[in-house]
PDB file of N, CA and C in Angstrom:
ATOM      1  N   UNK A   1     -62.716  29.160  97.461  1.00  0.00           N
ATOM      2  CA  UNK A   1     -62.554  27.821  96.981  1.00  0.00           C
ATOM      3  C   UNK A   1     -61.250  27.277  97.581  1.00  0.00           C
ATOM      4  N   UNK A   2     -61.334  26.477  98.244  1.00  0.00           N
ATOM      5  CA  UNK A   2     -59.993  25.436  99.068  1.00  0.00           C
ATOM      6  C   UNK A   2     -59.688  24.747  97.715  1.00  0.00           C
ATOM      7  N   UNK A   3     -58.063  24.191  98.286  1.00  0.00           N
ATOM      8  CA  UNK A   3     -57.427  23.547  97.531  1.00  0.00           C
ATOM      9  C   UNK A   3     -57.975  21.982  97.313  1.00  0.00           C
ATOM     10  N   UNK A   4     -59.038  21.772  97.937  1.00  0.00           N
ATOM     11  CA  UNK A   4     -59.452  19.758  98.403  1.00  0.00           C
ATOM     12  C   UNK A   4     -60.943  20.273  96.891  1.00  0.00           C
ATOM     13  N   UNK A   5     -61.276  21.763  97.037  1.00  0.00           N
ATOM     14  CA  UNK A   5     -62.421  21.781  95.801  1.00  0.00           C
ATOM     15  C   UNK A   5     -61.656  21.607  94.906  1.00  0.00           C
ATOM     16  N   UNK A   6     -60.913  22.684  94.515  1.00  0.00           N
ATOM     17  CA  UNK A   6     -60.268  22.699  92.881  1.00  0.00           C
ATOM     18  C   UNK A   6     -59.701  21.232  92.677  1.00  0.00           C
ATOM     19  N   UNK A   7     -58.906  20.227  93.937  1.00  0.00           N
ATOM     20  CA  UNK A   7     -58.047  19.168  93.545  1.00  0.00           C
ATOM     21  C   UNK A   7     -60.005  18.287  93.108  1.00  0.00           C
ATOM     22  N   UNK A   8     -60.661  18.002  93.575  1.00  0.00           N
ATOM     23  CA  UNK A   8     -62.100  17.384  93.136  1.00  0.00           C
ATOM     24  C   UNK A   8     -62.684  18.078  91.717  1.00  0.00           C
ATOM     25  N   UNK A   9     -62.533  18.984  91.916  1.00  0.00           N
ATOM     26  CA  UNK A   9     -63.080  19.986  90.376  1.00  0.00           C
ATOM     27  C   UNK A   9     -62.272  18.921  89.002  1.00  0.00           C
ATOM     28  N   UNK A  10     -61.004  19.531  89.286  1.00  0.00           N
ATOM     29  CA  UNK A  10     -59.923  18.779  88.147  1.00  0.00           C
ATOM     30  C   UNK A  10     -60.136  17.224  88.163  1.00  0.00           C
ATOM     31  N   UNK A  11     -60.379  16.541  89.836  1.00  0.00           N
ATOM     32  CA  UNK A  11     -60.661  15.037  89.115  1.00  0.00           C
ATOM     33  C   UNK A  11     -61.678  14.620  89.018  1.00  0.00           C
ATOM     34  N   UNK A  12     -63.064  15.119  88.699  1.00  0.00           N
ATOM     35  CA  UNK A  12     -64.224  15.359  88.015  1.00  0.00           C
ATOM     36  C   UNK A  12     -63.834  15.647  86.306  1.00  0.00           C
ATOM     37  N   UNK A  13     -63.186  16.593  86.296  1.00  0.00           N
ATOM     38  CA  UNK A  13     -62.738  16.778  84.660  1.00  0.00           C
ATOM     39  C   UNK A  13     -62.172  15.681  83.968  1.00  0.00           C
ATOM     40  N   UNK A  14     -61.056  15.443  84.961  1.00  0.00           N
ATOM     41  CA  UNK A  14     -60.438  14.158  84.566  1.00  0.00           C
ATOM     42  C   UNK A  14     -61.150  12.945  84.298  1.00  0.00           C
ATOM     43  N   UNK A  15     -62.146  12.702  85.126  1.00  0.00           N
ATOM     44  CA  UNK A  15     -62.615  10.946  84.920  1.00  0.00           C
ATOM     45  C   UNK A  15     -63.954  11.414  83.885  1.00  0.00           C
ATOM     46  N   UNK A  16     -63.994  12.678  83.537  1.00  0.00           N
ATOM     47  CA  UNK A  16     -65.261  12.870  82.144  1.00  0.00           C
ATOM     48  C   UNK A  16     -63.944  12.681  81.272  1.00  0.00           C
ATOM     49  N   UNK A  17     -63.089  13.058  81.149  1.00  0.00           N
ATOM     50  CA  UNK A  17     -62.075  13.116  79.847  1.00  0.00           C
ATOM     51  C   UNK A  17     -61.891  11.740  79.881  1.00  0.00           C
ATOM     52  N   UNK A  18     -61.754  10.915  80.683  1.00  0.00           N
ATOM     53  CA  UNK A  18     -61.070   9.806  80.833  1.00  0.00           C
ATOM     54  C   UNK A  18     -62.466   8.841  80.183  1.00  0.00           C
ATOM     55  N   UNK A  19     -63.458   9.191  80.831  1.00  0.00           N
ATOM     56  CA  UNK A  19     -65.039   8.643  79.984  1.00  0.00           C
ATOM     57  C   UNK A  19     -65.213   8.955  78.857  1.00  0.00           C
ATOM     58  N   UNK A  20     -64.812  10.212  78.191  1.00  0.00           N
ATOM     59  CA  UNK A  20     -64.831  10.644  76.871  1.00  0.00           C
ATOM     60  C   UNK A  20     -63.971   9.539  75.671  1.00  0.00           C
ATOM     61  N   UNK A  21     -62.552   9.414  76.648  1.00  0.00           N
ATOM     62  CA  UNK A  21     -61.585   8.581  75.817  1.00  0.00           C
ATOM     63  C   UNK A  21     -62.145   7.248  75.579  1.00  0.00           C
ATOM     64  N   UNK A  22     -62.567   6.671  77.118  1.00  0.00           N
ATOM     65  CA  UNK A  22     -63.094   5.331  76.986  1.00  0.00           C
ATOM     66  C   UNK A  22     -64.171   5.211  76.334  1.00  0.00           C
ATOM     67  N   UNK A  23     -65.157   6.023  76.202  1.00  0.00           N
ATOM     68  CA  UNK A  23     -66.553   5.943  74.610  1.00  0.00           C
ATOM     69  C   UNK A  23     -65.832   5.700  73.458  1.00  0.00           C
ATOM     70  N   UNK A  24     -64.590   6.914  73.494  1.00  0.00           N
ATOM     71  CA  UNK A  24     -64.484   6.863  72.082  1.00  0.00           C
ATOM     72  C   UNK A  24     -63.624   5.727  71.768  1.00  0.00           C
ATOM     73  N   UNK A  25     -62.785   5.103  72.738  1.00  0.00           N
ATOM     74  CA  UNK A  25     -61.999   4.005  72.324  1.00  0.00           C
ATOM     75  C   UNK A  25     -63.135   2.481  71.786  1.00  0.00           C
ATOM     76  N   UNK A  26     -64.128   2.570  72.865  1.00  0.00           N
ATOM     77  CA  UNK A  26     -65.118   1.622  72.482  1.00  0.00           C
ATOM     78  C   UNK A  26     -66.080   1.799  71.191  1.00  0.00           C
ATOM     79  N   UNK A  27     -66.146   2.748  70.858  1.00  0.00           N
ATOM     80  CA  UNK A  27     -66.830   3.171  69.266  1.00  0.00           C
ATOM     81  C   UNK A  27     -65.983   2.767  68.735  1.00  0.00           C
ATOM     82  N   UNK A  28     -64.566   3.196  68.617  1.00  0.00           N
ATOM     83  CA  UNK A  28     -63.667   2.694  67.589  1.00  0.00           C
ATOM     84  C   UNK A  28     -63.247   1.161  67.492  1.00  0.00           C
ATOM     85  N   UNK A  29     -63.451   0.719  68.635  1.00  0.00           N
ATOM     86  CA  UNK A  29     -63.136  -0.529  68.700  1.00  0.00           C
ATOM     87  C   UNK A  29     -64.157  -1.211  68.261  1.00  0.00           C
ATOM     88  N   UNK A  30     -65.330  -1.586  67.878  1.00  0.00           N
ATOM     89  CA  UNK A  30     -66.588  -2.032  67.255  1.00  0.00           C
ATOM     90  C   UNK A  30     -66.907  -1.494  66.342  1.00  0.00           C
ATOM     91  N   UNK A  31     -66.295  -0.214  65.590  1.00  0.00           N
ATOM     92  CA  UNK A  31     -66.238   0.065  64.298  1.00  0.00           C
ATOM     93  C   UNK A  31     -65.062  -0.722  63.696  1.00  0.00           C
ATOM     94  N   UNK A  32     -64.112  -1.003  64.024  1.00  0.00           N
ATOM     95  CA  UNK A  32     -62.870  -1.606  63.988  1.00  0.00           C
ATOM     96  C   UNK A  32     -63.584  -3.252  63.663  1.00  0.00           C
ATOM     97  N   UNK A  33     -64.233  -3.925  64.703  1.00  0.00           N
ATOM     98  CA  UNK A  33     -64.487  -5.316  64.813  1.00  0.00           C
ATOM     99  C   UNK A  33     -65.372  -5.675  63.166  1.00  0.00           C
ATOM    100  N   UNK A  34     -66.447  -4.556  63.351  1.00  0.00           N
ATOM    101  CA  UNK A  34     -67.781  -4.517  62.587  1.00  0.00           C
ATOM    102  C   UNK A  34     -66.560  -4.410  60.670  1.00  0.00           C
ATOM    103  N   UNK A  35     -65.849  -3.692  60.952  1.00  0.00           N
ATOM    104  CA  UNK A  35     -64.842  -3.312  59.510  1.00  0.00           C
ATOM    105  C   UNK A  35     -64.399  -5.144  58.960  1.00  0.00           C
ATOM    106  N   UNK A  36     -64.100  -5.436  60.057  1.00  0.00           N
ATOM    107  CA  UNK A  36     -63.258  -6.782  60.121  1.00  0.00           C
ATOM    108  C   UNK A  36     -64.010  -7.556  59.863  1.00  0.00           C
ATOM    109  N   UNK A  37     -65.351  -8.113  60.434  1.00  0.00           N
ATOM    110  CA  UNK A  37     -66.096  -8.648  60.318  1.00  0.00           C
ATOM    111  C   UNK A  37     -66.268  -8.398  58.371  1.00  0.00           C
ATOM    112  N   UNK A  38     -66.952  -7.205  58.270  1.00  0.00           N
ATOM    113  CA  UNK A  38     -67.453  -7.045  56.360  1.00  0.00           C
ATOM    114  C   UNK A  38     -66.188  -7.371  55.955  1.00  0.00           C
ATOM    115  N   UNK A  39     -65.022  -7.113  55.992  1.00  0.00           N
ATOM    116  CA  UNK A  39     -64.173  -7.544  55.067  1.00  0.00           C
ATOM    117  C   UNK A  39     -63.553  -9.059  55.223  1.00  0.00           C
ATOM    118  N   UNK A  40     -64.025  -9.680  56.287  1.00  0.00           N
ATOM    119  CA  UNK A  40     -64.364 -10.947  55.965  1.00  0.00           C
ATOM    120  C   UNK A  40     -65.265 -11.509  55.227  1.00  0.00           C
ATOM    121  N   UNK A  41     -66.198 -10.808  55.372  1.00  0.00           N
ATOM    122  CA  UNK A  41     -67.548 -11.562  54.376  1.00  0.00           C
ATOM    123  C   UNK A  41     -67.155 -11.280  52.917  1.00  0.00           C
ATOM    124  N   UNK A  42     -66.894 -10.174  53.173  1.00  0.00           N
ATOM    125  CA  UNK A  42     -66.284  -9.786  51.469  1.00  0.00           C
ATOM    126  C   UNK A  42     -64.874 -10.805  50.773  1.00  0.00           C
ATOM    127  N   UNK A  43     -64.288 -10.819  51.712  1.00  0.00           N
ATOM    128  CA  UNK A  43     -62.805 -11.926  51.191  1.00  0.00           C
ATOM    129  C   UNK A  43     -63.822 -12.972  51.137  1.00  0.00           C
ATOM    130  N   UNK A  44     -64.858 -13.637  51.708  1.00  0.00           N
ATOM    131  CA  UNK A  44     -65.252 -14.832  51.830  1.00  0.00           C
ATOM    132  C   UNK A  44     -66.333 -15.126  50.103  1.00  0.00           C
ATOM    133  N   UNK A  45     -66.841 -13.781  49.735  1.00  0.00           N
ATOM    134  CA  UNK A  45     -67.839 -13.468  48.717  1.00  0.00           C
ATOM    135  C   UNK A  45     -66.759 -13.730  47.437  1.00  0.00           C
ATOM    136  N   UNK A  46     -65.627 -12.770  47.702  1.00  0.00           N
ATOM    137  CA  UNK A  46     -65.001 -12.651  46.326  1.00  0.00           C
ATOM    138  C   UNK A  46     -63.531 -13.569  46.400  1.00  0.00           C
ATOM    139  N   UNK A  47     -63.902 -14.417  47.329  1.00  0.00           N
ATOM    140  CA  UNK A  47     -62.639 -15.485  46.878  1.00  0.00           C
ATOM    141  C   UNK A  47     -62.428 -16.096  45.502  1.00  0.00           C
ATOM    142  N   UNK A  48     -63.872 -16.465  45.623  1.00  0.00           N
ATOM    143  CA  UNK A  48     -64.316 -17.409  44.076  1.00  0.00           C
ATOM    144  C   UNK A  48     -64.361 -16.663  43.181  1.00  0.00           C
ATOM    145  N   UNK A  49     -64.755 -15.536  43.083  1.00  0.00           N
ATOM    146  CA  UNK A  49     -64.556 -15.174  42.070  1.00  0.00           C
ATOM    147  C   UNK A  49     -63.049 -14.238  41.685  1.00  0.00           C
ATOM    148  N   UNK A  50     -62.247 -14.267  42.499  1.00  0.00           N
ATOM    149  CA  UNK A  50     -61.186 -14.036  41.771  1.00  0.00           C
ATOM    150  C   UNK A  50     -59.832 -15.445  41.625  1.00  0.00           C
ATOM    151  N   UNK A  51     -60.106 -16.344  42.146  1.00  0.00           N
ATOM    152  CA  UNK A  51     -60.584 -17.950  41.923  1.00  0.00           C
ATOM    153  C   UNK A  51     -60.509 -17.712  40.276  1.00  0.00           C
ATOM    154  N   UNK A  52     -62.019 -17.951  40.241  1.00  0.00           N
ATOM    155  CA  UNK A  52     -62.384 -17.843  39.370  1.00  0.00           C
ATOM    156  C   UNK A  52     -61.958 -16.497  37.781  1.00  0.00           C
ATOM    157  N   UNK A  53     -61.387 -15.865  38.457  1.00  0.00           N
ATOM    158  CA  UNK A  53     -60.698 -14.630  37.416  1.00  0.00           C
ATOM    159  C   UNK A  53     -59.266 -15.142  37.009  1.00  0.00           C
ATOM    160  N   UNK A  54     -58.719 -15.666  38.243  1.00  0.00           N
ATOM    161  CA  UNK A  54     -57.241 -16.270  37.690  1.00  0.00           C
ATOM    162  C   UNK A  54     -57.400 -17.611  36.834  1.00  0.00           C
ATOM    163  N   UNK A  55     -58.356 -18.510  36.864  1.00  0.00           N
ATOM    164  CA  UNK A  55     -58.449 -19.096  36.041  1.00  0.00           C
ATOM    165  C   UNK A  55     -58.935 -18.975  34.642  1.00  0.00           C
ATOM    166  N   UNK A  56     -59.746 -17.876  34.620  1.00  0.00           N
ATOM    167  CA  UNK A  56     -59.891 -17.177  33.385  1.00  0.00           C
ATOM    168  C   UNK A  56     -58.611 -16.602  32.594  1.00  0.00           C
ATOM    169  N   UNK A  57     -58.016 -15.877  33.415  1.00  0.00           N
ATOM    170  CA  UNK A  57     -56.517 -15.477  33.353  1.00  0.00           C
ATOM    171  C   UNK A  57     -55.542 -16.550  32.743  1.00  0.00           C
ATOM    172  N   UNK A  58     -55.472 -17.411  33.086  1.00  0.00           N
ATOM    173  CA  UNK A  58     -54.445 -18.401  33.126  1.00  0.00           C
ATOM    174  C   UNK A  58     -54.768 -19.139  32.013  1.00  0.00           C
ATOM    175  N   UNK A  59     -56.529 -19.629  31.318  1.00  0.00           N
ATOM    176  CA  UNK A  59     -57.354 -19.884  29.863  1.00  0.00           C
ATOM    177  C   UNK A  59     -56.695 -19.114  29.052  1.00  0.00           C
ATOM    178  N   UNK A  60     -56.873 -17.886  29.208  1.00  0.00           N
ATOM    179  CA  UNK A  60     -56.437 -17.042  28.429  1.00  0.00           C
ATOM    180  C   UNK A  60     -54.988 -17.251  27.640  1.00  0.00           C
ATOM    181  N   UNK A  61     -54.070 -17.273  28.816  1.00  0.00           N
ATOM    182  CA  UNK A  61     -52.912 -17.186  28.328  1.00  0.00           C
ATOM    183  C   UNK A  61     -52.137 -18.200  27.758  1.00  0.00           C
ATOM    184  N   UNK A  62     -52.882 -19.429  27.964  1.00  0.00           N
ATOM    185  CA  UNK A  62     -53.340 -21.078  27.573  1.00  0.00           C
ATOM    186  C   UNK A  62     -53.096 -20.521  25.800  1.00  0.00           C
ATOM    187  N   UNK A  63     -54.637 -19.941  25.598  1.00  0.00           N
ATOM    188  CA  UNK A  63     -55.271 -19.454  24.409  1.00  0.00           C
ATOM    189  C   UNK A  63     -54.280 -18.829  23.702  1.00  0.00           C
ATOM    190  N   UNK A  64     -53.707 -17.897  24.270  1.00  0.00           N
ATOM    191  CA  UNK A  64     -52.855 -16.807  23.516  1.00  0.00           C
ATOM    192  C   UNK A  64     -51.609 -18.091  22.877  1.00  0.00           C
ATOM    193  N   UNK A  65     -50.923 -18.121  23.556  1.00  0.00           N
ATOM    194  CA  UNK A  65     -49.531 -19.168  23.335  1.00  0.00           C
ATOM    195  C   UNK A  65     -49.720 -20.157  22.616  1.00  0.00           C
ATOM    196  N   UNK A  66     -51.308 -21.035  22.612  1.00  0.00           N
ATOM    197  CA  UNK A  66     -51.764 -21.679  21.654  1.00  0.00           C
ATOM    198  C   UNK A  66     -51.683 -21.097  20.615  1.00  0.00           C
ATOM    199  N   UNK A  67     -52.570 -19.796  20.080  1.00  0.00           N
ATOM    200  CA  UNK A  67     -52.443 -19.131  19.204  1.00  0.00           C
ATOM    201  C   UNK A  67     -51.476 -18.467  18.436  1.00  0.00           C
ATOM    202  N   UNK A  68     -50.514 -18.206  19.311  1.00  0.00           N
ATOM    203  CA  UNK A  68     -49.388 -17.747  18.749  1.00  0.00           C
ATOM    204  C   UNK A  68     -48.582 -18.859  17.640  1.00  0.00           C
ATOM    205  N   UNK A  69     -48.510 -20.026  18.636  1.00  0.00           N
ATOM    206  CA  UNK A  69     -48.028 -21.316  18.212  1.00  0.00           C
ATOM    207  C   UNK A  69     -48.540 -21.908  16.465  1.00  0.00           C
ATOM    208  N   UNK A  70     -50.000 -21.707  16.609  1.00  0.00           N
ATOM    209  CA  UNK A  70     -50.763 -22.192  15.351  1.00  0.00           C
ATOM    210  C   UNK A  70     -50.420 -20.784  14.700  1.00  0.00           C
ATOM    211  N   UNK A  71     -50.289 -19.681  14.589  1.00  0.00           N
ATOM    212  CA  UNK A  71     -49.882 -18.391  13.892  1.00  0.00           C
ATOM    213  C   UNK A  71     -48.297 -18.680  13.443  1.00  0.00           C
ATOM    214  N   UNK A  72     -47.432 -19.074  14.361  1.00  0.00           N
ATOM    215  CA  UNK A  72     -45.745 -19.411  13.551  1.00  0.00           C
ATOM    216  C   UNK A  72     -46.384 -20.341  12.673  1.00  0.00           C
ATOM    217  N   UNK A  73     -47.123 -21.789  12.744  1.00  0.00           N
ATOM    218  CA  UNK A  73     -46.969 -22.816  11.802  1.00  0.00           C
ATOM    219  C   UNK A  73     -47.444 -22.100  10.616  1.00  0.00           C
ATOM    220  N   UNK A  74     -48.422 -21.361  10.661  1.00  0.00           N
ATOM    221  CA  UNK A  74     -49.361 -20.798   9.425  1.00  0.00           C
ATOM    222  C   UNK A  74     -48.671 -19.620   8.657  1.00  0.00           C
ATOM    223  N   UNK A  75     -47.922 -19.188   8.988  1.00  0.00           N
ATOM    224  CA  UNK A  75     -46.495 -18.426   7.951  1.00  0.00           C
ATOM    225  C   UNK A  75     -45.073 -19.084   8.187  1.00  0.00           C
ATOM    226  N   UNK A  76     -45.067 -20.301   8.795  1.00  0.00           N
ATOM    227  CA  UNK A  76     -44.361 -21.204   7.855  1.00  0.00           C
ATOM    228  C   UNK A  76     -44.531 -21.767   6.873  1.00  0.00           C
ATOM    229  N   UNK A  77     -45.825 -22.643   7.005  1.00  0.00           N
ATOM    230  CA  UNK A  77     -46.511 -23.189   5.822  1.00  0.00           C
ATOM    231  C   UNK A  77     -46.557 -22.143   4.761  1.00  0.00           C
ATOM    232  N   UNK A  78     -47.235 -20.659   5.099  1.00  0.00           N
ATOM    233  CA  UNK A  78     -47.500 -19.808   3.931  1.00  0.00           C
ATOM    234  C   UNK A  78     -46.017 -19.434   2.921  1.00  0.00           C
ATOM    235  N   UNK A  79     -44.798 -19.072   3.955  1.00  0.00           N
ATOM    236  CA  UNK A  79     -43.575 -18.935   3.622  1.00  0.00           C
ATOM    237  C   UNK A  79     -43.279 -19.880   2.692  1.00  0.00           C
ATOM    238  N   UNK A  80     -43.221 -21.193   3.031  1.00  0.00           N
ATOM    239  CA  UNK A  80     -42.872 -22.693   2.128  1.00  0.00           C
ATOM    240  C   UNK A  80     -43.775 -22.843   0.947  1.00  0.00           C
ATOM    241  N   UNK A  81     -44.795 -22.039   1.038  1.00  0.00           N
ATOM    242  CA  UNK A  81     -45.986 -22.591   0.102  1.00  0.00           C
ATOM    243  C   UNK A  81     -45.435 -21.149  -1.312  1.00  0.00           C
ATOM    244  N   UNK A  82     -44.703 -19.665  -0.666  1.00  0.00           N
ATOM    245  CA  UNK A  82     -44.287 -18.808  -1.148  1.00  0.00           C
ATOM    246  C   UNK A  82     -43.390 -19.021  -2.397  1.00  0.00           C
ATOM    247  N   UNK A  83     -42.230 -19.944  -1.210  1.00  0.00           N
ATOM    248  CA  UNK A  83     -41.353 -20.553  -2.285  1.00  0.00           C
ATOM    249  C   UNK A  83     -41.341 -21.489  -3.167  1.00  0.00           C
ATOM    250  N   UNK A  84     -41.975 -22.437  -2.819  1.00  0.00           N
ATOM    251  CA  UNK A  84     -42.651 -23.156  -3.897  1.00  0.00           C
ATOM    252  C   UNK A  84     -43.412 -22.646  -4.977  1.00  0.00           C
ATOM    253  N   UNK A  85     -44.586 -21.745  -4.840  1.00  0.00           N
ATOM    254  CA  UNK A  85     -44.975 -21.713  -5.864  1.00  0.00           C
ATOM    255  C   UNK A  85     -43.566 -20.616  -6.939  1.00  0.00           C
ATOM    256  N   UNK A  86     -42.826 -19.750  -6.068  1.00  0.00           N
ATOM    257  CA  UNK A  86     -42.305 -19.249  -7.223  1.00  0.00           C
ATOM    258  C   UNK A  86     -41.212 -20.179  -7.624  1.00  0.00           C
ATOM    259  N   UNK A  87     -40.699 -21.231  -7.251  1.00  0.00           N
ATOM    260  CA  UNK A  87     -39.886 -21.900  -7.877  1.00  0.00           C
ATOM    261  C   UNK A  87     -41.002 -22.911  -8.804  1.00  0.00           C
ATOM    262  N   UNK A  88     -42.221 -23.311  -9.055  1.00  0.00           N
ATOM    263  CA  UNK A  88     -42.710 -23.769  -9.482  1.00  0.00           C
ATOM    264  C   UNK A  88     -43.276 -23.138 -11.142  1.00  0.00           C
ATOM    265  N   UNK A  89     -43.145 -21.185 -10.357  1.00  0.00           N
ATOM    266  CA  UNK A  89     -43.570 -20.635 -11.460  1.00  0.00           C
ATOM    267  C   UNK A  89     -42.267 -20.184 -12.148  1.00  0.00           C
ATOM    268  N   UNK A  90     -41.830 -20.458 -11.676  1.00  0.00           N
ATOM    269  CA  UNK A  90     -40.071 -20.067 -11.855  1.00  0.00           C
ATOM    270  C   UNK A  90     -39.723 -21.235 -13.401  1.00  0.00           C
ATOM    271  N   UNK A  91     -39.650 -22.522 -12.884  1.00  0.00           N
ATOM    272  CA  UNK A  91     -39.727 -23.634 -13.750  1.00  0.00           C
ATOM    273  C   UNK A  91     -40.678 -23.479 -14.922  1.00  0.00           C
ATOM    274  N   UNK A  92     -41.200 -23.266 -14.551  1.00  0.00           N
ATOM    275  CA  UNK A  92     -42.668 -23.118 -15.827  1.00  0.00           C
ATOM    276  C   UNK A  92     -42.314 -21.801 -16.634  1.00  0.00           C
ATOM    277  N   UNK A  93     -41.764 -20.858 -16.489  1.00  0.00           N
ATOM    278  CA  UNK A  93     -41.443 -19.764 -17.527  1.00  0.00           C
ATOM    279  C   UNK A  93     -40.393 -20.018 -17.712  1.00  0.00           C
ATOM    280  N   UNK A  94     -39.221 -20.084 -16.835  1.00  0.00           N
ATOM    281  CA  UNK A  94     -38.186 -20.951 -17.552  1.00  0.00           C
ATOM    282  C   UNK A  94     -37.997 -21.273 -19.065  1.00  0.00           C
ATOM    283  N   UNK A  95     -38.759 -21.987 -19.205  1.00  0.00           N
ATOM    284  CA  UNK A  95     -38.833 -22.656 -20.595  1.00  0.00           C
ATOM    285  C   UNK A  95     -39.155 -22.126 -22.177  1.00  0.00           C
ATOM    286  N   UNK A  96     -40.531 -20.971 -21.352  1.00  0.00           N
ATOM    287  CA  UNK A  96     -41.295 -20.101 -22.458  1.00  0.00           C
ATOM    288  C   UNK A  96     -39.593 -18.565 -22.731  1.00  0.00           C
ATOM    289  N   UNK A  97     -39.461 -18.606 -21.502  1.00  0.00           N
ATOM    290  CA  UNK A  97     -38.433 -17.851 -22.022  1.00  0.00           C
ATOM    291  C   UNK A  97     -37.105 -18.159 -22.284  1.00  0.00           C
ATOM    292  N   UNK A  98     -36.631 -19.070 -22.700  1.00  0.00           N
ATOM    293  CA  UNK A  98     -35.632 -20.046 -23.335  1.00  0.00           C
ATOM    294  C   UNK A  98     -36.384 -19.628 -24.906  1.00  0.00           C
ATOM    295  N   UNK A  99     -36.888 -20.187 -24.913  1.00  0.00           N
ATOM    296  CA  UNK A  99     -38.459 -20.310 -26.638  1.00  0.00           C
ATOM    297  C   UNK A  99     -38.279 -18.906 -27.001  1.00  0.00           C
ATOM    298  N   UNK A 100     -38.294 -17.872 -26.242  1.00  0.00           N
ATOM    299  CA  UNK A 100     -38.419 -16.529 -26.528  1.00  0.00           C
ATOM    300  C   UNK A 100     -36.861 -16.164 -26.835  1.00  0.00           C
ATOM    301  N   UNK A 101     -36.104 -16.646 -26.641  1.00  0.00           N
ATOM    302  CA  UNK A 101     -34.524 -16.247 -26.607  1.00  0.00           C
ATOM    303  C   UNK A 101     -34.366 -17.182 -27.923  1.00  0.00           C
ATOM    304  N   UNK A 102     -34.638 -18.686 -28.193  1.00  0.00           N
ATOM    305  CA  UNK A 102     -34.446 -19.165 -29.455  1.00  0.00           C
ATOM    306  C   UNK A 102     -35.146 -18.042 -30.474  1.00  0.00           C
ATOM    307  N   UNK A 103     -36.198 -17.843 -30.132  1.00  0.00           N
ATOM    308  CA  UNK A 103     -37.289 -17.191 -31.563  1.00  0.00           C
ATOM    309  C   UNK A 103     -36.442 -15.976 -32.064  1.00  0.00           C
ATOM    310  N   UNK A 104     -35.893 -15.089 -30.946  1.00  0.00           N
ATOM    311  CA  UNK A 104     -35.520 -14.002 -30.991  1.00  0.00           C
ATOM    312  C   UNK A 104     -34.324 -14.123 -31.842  1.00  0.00           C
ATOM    313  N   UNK A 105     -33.558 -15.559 -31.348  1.00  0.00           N
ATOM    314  CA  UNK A 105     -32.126 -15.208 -32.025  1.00  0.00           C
ATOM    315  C   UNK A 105     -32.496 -16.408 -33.247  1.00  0.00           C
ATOM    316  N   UNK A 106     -33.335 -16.894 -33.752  1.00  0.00           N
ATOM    317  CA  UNK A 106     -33.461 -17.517 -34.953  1.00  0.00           C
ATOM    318  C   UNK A 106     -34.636 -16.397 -36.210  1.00  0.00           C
ATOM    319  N   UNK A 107     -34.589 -15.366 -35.244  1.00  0.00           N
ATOM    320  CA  UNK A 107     -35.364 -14.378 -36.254  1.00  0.00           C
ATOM    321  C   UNK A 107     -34.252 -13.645 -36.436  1.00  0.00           C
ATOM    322  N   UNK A 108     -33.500 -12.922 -35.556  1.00  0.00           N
ATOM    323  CA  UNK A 108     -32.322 -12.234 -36.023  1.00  0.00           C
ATOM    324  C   UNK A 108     -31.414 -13.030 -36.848  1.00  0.00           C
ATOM    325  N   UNK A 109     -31.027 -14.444 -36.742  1.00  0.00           N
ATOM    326  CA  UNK A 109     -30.608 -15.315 -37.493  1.00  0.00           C
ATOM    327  C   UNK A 109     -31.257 -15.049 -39.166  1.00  0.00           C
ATOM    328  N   UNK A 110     -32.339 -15.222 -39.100  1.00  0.00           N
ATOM    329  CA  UNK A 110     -32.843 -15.255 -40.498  1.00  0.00           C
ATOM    330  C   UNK A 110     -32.896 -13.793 -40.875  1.00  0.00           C
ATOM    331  N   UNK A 111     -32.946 -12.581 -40.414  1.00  0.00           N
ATOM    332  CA  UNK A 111     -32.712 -11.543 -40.923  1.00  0.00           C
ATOM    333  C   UNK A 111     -31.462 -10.719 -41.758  1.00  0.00           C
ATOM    334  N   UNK A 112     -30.285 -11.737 -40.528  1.00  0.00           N
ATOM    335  CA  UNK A 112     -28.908 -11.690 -40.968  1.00  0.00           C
ATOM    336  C   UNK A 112     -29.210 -12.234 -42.416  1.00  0.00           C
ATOM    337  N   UNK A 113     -29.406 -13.742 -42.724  1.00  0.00           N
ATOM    338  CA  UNK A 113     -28.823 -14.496 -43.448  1.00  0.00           C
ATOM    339  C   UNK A 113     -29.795 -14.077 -44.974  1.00  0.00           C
ATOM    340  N   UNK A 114     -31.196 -13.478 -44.869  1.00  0.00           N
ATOM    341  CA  UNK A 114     -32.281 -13.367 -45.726  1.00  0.00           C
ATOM    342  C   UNK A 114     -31.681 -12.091 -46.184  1.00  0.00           C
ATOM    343  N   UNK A 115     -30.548 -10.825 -45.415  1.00  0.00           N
ATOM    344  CA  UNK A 115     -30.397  -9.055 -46.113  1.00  0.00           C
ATOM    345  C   UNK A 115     -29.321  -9.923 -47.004  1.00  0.00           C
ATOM    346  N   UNK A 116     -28.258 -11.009 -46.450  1.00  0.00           N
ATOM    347  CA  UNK A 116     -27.253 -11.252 -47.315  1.00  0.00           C
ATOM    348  C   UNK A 116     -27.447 -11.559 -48.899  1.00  0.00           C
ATOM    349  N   UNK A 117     -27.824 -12.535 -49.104  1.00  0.00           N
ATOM    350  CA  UNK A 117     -28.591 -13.059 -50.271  1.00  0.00           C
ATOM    351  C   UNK A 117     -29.753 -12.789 -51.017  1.00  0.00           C
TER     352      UNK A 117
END
């Protein structure tokens, strides 16, 4: 075998390796395109609906803060409505027990004055 075979042998090897690379660069490159392509269609599919999710999102939190809002007024009101009634019930026994403190000390009164005599 001369040196002009083996130098042809090796660049025979070479331009299959070099064909090997270039297949595989072109597979990858149209698996690559074809990737790009679906995940366009897909960004293009689920725009709206995540669109559509942030505005759900954003209802929501609308909702919540609303809610929260009508939840402070409704144990304020309940708080105010707390104190009122016990100052209301407050006032109203008040009185019965004043009545109970006269009775008490106009019965001990008359017990004093009824052992004397």
């Amino acid at each position: 075998m001369t040196v002009s075979a083996g130098v042809t042998i090796i660049a025979i090897v070479m331009i299959m390796i070099l064909l090997v690379i270039t297949v595989t660069a072109v597979v990858l490159i149209r698996a690559q395109l074809r990737l790009e392509r679906l995940l366009a269609r897909v960004e293009q599919d689920l725009g709206p609906l995540i669109f559509d999710a942030k505005v759900a999102l954003a209802d929501i939190k609308h909702i919540t803060r609303t809610g929260r809002v009508q939840m402070d007024r409704v144990d304020s009101t309940l708080r105010y409505l707390s104190v009122e009634i016990m100052d209301t019930a407050d006032t109203l026994v008040r009185p019965v027990r004043e009545l109970g403190l006269w009775y008490h000390a106009l019965r001990t009164g008359w017990r004093y004055f009824s052992r004397k005599h």
